[in-house]
N, C-alpha and C. Protein backbone atom coordinates (compact mmCIF):
# COMPACT_ATOMS: atom_id res chain seq x y z
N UNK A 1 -13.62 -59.78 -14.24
CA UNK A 1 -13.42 -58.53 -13.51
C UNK A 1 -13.26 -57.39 -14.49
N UNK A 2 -14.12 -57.10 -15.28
CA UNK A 2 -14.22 -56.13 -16.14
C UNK A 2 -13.99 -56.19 -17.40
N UNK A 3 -14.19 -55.27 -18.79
CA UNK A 3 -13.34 -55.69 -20.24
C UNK A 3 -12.18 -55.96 -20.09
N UNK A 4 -11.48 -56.39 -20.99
CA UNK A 4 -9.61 -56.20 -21.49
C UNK A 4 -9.86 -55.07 -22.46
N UNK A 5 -8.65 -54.34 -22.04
CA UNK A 5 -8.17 -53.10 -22.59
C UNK A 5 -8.58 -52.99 -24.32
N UNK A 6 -9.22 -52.47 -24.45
CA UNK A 6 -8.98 -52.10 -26.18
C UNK A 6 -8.74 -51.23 -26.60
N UNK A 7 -7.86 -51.12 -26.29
CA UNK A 7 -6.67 -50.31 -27.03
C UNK A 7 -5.57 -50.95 -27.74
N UNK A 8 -5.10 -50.75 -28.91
CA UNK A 8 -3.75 -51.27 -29.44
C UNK A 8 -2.85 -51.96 -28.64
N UNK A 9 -1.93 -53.02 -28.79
CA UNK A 9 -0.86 -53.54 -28.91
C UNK A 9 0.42 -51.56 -28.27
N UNK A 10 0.42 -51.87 -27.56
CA UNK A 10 1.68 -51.07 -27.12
C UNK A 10 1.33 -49.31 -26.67
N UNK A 11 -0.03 -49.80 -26.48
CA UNK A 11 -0.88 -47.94 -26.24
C UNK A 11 -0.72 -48.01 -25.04
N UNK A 12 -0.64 -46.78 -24.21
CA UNK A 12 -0.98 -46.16 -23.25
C UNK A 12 -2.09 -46.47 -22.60
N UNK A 13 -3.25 -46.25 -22.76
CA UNK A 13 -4.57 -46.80 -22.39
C UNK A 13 -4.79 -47.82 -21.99
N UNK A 14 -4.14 -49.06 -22.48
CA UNK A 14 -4.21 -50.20 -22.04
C UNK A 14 -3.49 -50.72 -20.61
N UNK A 15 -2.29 -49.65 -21.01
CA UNK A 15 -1.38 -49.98 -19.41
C UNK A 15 -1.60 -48.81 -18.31
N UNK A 16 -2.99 -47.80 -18.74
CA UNK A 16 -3.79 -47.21 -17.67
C UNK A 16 -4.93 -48.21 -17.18
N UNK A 17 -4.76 -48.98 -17.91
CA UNK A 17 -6.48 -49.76 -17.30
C UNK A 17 -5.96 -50.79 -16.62
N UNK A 18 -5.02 -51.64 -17.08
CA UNK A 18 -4.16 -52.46 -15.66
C UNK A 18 -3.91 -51.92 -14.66
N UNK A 19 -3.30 -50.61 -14.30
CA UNK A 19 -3.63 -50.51 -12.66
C UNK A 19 -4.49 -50.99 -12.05
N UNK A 20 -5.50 -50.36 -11.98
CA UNK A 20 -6.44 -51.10 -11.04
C UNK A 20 -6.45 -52.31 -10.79
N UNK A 21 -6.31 -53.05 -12.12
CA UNK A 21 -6.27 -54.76 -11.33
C UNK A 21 -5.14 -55.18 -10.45
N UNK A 22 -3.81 -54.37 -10.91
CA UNK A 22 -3.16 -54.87 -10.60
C UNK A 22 -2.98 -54.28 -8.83
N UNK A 23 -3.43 -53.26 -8.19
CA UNK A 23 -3.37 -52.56 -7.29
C UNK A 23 -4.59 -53.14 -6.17
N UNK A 24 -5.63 -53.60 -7.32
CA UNK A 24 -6.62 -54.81 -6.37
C UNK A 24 -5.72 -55.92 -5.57
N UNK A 25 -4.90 -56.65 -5.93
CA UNK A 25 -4.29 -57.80 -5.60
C UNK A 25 -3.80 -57.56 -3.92
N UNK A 26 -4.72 -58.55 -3.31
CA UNK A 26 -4.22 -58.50 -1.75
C UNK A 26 -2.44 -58.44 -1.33
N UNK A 27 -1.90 -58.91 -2.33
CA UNK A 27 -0.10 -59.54 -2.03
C UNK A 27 0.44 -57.79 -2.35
N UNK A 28 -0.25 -57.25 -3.41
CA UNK A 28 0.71 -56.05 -3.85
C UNK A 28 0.20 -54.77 -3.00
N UNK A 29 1.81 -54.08 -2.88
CA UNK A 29 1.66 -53.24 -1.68
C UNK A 29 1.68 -51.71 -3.33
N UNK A 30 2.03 -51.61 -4.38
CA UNK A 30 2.28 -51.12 -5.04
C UNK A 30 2.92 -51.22 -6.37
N UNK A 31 2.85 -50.21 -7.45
CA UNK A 31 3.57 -50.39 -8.38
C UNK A 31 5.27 -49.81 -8.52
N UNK A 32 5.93 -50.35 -9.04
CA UNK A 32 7.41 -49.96 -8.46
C UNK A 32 8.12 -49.78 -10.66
N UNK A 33 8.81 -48.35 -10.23
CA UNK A 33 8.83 -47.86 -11.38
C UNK A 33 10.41 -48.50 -11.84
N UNK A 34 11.39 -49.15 -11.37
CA UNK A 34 12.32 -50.01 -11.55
C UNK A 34 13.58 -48.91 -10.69
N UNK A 35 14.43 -49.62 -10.66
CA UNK A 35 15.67 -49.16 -10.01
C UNK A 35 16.02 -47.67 -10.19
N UNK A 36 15.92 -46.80 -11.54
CA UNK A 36 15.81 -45.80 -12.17
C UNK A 36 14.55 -45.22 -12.78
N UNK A 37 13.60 -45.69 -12.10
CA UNK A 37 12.40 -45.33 -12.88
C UNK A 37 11.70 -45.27 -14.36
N UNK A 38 12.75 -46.60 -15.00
CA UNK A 38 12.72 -46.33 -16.41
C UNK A 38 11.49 -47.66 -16.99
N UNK A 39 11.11 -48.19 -15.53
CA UNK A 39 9.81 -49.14 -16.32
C UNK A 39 8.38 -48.17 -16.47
N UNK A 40 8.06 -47.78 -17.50
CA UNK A 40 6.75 -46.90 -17.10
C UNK A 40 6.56 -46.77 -19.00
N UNK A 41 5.09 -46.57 -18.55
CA UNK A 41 4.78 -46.26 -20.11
C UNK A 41 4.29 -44.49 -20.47
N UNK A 42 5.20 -43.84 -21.10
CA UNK A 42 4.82 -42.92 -21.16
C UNK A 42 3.99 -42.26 -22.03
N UNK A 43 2.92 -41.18 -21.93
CA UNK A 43 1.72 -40.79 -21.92
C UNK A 43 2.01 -38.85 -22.17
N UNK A 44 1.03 -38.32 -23.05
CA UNK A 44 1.24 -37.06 -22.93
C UNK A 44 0.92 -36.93 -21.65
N UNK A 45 1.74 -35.41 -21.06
CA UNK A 45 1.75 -34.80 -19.48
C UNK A 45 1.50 -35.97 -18.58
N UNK A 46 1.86 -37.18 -19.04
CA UNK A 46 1.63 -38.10 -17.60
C UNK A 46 2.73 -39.77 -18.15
N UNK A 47 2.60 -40.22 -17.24
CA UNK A 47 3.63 -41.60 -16.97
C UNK A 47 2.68 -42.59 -16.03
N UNK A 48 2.86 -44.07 -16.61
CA UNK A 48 2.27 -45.12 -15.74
C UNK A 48 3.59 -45.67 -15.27
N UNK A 49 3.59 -45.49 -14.44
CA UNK A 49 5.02 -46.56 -13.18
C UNK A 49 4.80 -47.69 -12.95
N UNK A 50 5.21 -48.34 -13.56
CA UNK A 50 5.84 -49.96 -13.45
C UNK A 50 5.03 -50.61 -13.75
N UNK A 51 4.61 -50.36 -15.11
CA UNK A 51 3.86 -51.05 -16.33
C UNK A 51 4.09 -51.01 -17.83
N UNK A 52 4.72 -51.86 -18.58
CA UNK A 52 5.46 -51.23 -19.84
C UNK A 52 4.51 -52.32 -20.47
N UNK A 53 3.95 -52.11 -21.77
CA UNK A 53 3.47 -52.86 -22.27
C UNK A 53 3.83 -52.48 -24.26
N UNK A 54 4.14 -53.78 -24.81
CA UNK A 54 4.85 -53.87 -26.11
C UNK A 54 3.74 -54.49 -26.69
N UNK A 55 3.75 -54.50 -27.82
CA UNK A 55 3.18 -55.48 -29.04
C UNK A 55 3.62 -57.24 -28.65
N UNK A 56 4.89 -57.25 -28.26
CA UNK A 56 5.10 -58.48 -27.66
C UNK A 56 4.67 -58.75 -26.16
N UNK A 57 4.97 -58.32 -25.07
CA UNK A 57 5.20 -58.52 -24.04
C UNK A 57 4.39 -57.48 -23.33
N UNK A 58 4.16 -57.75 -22.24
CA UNK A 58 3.83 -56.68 -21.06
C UNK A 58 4.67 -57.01 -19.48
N UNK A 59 5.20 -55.84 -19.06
CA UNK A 59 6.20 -55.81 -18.05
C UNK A 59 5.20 -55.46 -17.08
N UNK A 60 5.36 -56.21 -15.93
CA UNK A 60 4.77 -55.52 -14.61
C UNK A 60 5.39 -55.63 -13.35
N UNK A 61 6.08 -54.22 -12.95
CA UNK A 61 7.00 -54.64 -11.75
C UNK A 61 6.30 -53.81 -10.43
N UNK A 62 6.36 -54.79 -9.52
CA UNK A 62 5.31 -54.46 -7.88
C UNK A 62 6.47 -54.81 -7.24
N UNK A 63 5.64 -53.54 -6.02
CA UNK A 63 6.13 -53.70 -4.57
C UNK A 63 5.20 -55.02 -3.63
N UNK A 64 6.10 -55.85 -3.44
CA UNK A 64 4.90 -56.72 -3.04
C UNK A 64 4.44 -56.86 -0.89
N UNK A 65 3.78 -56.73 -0.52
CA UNK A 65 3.32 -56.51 0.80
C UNK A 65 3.47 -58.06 1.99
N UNK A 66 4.72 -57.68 2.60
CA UNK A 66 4.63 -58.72 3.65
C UNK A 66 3.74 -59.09 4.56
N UNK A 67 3.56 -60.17 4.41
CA UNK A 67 4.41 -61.43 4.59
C UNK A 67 4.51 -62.94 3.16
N UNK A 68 3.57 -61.81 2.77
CA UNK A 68 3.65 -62.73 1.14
C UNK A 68 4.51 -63.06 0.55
N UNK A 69 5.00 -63.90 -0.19
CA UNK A 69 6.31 -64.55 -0.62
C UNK A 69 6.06 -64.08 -2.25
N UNK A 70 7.44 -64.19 -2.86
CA UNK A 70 7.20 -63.57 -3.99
C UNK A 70 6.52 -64.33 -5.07
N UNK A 71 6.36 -66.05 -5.06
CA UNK A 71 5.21 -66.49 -5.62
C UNK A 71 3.94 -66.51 -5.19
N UNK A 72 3.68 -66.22 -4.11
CA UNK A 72 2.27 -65.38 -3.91
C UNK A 72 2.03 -64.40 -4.92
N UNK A 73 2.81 -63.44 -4.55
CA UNK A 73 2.76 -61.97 -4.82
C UNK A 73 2.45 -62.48 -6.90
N UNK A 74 3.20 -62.91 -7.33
CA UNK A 74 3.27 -63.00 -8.92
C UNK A 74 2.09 -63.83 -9.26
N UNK A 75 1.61 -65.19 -8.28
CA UNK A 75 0.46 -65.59 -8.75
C UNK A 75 -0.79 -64.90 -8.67
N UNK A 76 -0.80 -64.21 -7.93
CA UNK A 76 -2.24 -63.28 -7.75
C UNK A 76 -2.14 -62.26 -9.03
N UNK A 77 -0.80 -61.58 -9.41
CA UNK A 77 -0.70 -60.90 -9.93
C UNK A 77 -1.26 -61.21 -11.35
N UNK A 78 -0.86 -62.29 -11.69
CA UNK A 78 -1.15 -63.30 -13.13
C UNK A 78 -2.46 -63.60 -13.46
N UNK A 79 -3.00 -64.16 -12.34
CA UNK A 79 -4.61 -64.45 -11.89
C UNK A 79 -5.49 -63.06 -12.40
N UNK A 80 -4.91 -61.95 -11.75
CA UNK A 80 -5.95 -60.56 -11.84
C UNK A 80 -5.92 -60.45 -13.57
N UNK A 81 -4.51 -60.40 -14.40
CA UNK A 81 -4.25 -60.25 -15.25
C UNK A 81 -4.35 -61.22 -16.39
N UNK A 82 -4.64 -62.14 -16.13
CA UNK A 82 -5.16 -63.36 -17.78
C UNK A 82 -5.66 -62.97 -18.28
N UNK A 83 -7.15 -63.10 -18.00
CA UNK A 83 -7.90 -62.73 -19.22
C UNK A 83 -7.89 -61.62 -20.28
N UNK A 84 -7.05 -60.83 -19.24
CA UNK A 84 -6.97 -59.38 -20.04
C UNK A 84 -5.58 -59.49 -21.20
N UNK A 85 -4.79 -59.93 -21.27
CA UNK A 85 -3.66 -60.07 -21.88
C UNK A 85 -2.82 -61.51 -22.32
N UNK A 86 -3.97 -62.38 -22.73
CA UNK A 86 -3.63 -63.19 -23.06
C UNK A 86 -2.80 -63.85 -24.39
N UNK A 87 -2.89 -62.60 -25.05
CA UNK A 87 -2.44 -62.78 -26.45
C UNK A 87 -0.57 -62.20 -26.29
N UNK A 88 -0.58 -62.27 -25.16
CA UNK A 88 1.05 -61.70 -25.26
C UNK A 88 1.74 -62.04 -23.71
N UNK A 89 3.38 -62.37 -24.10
CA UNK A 89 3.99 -62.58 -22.63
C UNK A 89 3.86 -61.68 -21.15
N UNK A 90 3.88 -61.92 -20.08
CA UNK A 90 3.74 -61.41 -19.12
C UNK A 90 4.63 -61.88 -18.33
N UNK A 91 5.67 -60.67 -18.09
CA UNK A 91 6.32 -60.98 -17.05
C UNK A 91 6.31 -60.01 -15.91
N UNK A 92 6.14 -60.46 -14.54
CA UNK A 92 6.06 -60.04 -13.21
C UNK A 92 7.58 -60.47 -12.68
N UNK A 93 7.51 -58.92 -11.67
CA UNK A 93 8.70 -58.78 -10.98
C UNK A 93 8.60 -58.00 -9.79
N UNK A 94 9.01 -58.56 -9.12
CA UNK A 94 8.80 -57.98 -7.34
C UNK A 94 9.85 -57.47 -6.86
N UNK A 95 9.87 -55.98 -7.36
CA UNK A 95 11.52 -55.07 -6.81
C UNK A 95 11.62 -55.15 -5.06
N UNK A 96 10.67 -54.60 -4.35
CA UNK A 96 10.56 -54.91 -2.76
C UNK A 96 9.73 -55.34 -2.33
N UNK A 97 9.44 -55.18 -1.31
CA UNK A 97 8.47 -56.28 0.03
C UNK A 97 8.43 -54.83 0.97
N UNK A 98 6.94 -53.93 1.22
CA UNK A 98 6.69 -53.59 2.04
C UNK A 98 6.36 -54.03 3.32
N UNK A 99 6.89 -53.33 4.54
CA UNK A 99 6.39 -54.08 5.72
C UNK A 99 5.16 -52.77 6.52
N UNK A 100 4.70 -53.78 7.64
CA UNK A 100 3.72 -52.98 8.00
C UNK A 100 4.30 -51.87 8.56
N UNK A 101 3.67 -50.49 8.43
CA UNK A 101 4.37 -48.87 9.25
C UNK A 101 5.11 -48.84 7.98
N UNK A 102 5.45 -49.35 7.19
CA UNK A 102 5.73 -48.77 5.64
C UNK A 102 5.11 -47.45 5.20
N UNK A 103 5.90 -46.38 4.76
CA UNK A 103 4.55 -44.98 4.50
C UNK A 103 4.15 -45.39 2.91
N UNK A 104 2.55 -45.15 2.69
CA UNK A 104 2.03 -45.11 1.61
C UNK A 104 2.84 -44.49 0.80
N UNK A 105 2.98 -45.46 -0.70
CA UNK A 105 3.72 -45.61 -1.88
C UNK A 105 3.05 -44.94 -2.53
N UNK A 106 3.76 -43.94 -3.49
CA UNK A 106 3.32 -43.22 -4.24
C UNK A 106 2.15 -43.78 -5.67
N UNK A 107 1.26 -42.67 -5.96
CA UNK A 107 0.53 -43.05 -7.10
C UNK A 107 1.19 -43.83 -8.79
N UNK A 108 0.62 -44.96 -8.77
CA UNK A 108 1.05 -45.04 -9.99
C UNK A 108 1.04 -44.53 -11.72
N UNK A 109 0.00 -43.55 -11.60
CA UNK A 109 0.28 -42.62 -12.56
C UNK A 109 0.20 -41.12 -12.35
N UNK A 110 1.55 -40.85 -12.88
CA UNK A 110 2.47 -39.69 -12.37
C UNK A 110 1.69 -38.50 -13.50
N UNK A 111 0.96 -37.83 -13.15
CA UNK A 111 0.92 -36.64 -13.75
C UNK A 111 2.24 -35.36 -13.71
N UNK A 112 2.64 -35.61 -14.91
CA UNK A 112 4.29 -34.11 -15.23
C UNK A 112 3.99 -33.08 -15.34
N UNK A 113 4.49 -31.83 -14.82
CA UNK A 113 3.99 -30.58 -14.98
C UNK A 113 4.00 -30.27 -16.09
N UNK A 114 3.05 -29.30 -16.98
CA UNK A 114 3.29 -29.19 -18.26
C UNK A 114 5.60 -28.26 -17.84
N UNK A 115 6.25 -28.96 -19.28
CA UNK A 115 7.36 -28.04 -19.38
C UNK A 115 7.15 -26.84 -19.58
N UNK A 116 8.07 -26.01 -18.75
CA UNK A 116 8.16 -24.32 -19.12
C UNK A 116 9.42 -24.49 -20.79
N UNK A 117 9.23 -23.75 -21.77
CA UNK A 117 10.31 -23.67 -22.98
C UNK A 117 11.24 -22.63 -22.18
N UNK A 118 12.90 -23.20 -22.49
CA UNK A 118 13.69 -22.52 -22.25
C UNK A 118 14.12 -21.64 -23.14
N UNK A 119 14.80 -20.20 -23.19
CA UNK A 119 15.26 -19.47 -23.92
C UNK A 119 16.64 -19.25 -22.88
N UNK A 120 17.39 -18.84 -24.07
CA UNK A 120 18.89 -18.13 -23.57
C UNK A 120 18.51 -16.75 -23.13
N UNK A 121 18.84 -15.87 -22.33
CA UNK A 121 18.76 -14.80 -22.24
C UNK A 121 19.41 -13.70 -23.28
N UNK A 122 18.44 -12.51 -23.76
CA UNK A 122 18.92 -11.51 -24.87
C UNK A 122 19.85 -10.85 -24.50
N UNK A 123 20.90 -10.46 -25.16
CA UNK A 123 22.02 -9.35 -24.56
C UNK A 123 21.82 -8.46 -23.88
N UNK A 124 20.49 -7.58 -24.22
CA UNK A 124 20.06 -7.07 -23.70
C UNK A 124 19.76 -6.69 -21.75
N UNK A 125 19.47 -8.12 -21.99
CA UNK A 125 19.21 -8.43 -20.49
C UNK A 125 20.02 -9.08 -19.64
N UNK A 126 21.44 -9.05 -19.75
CA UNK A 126 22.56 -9.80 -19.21
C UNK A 126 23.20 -8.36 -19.19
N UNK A 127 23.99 -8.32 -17.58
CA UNK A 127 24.27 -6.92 -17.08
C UNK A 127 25.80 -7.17 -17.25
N UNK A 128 26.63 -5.82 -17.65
CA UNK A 128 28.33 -5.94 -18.37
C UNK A 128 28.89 -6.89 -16.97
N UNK A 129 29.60 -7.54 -17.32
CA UNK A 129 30.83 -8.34 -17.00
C UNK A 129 29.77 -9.52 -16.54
N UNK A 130 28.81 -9.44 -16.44
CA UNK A 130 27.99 -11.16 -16.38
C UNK A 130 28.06 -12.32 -16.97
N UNK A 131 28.62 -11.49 -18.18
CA UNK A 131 28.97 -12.67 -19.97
C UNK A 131 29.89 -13.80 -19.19
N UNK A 132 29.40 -15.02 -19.67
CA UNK A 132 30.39 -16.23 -19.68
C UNK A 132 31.93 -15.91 -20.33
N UNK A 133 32.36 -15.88 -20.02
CA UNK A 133 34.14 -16.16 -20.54
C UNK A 133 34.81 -15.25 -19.56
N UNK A 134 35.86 -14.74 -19.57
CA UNK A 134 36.78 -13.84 -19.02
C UNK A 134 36.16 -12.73 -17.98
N UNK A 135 36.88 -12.65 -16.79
CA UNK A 135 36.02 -11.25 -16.17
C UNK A 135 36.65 -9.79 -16.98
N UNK A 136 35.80 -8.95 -17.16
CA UNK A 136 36.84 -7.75 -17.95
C UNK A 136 37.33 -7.08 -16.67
N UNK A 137 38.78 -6.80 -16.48
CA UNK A 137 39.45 -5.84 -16.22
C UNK A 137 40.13 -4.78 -16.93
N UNK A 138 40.11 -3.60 -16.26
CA UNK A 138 39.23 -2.86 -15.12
C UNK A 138 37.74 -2.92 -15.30
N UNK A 139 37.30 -2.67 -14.55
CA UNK A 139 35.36 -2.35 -14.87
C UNK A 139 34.86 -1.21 -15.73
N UNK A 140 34.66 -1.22 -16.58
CA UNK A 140 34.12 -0.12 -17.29
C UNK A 140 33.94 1.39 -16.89
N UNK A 141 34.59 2.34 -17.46
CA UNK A 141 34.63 3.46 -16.60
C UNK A 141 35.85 3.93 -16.00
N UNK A 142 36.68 2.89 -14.99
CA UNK A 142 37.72 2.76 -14.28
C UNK A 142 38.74 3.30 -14.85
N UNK A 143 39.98 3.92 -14.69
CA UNK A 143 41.16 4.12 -15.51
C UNK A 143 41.75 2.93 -15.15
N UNK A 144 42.55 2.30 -15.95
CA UNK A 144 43.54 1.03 -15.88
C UNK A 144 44.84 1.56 -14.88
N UNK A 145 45.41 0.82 -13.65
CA UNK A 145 46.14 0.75 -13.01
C UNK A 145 47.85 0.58 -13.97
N UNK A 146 48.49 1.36 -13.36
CA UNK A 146 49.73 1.61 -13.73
C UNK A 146 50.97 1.59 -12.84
N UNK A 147 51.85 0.55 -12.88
CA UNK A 147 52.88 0.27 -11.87
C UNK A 147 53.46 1.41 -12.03
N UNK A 148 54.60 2.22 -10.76
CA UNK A 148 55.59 3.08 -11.32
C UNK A 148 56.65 3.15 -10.17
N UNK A 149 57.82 3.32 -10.34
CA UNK A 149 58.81 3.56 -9.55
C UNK A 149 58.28 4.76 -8.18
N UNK A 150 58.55 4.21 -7.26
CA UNK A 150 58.37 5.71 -5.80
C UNK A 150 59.48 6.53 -6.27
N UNK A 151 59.21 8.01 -6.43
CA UNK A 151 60.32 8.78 -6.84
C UNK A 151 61.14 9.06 -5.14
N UNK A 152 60.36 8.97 -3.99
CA UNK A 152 61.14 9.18 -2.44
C UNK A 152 61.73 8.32 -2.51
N UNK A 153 61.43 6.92 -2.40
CA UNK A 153 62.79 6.06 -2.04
C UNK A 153 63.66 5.51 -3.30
N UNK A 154 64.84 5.78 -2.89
CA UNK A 154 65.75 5.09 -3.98
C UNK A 154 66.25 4.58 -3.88
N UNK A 155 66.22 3.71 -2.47
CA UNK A 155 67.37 2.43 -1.75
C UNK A 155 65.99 0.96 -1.66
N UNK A 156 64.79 1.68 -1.65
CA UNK A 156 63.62 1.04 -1.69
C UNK A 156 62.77 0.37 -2.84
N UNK A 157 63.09 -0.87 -2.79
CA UNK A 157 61.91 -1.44 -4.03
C UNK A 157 60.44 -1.27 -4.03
N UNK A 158 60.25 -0.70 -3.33
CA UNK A 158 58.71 -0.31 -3.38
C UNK A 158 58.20 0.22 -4.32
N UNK A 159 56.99 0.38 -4.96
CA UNK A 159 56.60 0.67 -5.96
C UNK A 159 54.87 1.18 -5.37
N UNK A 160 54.28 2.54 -6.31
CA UNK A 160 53.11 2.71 -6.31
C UNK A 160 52.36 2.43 -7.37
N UNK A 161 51.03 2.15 -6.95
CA UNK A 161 49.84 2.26 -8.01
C UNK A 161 49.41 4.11 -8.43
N UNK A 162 49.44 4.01 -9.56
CA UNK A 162 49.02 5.16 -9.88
C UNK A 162 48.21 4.97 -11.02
N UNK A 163 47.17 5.94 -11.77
CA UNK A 163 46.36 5.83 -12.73
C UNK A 163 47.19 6.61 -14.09
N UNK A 164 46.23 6.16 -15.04
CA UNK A 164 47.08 6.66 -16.71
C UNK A 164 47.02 8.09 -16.57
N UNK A 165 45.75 8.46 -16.06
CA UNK A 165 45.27 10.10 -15.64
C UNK A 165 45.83 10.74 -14.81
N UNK A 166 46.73 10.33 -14.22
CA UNK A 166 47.48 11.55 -13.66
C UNK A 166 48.84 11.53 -13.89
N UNK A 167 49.39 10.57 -14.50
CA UNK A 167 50.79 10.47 -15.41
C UNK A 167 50.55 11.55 -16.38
């Protein structure tokens, strides 16, 4: 069912060209990127989901499609995959079991948006009292508030606000 990958021991390319076989297999409903999404081989601007392949080993973890049992599901899987990777371990792993009315499982290779580069914003462009740390009181401009005795009442603890500017 086609060449084996030639590409290196632990390339990218090689665990783009296993999809397909592995997505042929009547038992598999999909490729399943692991509990955290951390089985995948990554690729500039792109990721293969739930295919890791080493110099030693190659990982392949599927969603496998009911009513197939999970040695179904791994023998077909093995079958598609011999000839192509025979020079190294293979292990298969069946995270779930789709059932029928299941919604179509996402693509197994994830194209990433290219990253935008972050910058800090210039002083410039950060408006007064926006700065991280302390709010400034008063607001710029403001005269600073000044407690002072009410000179009317003198049996009264009351007290006014008044400004430095008119003291």
């Amino acid at each position: 069912m086609g060449t084996p990958p030639e590409a290196g021991p632990g390339t990218g390319p090689a665990a783009e060209l296993l999809v397909p076989l592995v997505q042929a297999c009547p038992a598999v409903a999909a490729l399943h990127g692991g509990p955290f999404g951390e089985v995948a081989t990554y690729l500039p601007g792109r990721r293969v989901r739930g295919v890791r392949v080493t110099e030693e080993e190659v990982d392949i973890h599927v969603v496998g499609r009911y009513p197939a049992t999970v040695t179904e599901i791994a023998t077909q899987v093995r079958a598609a995959l011999a000839e192509h990777i025979s020079d190294r371990a293979l292990h298969i792993r069946v995270e779930d079991l789709a059932v029928p009315g299941d919604p179509a499982p996402d693509d197994a290779i994830v194209h990433d948006p290219p990253a935008r580069p972050q910058r800090a914003p210039h002083a410039d462009e950060i408006e007064p009292g926006a700065r991280s740390g302390s709010p400034q009181f008063p607001p710029p401009g403001r005269p600073e508030p000044v407690e002072q005795p009410d000179s009317t009442a003198t049996d009264s603890p009351a007290t006014r606000l008044t400004t430095k500017e008119s003291s």
